[in-house]
C-alpha atoms as a PDB file:
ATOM      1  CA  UNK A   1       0.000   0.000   0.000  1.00  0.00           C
ATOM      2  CA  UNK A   2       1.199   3.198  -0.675  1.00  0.00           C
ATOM      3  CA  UNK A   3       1.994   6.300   1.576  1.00  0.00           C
ATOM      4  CA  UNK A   4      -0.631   8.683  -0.555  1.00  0.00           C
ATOM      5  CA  UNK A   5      -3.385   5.206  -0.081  1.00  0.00           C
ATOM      6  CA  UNK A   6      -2.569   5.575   3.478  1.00  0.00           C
ATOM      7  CA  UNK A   7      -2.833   9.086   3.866  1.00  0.00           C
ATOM      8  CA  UNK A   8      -6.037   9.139   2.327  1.00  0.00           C
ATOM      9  CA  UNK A   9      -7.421   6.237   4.828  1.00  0.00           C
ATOM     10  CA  UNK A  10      -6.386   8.695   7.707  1.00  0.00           C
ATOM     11  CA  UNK A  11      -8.311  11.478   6.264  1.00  0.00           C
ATOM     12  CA  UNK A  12     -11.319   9.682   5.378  1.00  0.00           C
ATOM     13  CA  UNK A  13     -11.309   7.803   9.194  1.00  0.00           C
ATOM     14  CA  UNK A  14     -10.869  10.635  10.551  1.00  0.00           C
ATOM     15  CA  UNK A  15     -13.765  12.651   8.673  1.00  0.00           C
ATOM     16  CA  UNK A  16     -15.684   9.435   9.685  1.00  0.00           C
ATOM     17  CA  UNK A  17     -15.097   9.870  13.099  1.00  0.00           C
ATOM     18  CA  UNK A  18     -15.649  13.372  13.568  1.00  0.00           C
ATOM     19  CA  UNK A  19     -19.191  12.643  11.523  1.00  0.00           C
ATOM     20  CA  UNK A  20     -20.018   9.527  13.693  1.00  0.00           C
ATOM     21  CA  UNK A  21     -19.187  11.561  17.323  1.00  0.00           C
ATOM     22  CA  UNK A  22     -21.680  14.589  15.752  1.00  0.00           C
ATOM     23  CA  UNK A  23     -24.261  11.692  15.345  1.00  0.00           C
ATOM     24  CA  UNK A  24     -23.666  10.410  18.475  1.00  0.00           C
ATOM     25  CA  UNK A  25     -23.579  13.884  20.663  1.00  0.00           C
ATOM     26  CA  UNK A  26     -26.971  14.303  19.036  1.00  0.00           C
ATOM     27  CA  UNK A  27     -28.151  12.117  22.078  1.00  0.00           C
ATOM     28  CA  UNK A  28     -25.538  11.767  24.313  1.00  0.00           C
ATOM     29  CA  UNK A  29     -24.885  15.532  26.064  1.00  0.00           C
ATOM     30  CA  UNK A  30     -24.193  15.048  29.616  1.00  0.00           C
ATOM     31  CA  UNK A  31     -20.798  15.363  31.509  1.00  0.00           C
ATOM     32  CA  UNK A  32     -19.426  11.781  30.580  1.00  0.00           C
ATOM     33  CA  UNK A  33     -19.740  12.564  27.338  1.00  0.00           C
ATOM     34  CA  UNK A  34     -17.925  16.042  27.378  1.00  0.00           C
ATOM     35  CA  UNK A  35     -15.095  13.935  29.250  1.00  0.00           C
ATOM     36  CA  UNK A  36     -15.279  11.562  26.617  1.00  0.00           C
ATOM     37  CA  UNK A  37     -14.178  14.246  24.213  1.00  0.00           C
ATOM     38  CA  UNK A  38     -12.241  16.284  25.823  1.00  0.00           C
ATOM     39  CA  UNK A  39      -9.944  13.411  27.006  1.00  0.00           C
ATOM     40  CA  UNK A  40     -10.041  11.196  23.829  1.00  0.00           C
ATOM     41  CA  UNK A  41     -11.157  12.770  20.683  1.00  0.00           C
ATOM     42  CA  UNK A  42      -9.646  16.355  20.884  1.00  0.00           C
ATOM     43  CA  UNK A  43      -5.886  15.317  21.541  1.00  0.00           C
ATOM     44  CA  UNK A  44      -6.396  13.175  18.466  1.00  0.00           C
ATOM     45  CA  UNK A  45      -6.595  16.059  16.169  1.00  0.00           C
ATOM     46  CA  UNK A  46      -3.426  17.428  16.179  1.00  0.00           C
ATOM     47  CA  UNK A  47      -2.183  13.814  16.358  1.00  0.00           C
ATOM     48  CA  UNK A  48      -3.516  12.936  12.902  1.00  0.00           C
ATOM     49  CA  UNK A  49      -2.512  16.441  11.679  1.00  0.00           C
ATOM     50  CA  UNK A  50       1.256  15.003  12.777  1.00  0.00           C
ATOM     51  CA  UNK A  51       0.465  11.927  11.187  1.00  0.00           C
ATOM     52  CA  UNK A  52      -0.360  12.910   7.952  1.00  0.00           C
ATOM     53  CA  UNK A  53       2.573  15.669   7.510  1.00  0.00           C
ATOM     54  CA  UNK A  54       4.819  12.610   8.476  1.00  0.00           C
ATOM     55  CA  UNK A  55       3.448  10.494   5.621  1.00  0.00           C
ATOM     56  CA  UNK A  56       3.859  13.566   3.420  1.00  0.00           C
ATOM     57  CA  UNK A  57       7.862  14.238   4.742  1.00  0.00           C
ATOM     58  CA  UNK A  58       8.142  10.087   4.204  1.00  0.00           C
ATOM     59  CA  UNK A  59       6.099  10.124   0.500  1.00  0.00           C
ATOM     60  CA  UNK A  60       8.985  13.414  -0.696  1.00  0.00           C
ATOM     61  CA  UNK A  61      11.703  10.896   0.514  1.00  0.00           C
ATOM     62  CA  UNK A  62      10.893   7.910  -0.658  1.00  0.00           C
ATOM     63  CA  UNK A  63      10.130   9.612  -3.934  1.00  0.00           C
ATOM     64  CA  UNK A  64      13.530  10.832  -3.984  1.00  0.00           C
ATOM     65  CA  UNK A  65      14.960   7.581  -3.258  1.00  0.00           C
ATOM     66  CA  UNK A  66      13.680   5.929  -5.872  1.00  0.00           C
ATOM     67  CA  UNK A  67      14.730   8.198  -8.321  1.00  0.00           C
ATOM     68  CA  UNK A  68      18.247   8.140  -6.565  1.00  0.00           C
ATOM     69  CA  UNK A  69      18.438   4.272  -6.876  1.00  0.00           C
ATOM     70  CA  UNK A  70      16.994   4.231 -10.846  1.00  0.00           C
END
């Protein structure tokens, strides 16, 4: 699988998730499930953010790599 295939599976399970929670926050609005979010689901954010810029710093090497070794 490549990087860019598994870039775009983080972006999509991420948009997933962020759709699913707004689903489920529809009925579920009471303190656990503020904790809930504010301990689990916002610190993932910036961690997929990371994730992805990683994958695109990896994708520019490899890249270059290959042409290196052609």
């Amino acid at each position: 699988m490549s990087l860019g295939t598994s870039k775009g599976m983080v972006a999509d399970a991420s948009k997933q998730l962020i759709e699913a929670w707004k689903l489920a926050r529809r009925d579920w609005d009471d303190d656990m499930a503020r904790w809930y979010e504010t301990e689990f689901l916002e610190p993932l954010s910036p961690k997929i953010r990371n994730a992805v810029e990683a994958m695109d710093k990896l994708s520019a090497i490899t890249t270059r790599a290959e042409r290196d070794c052609a």
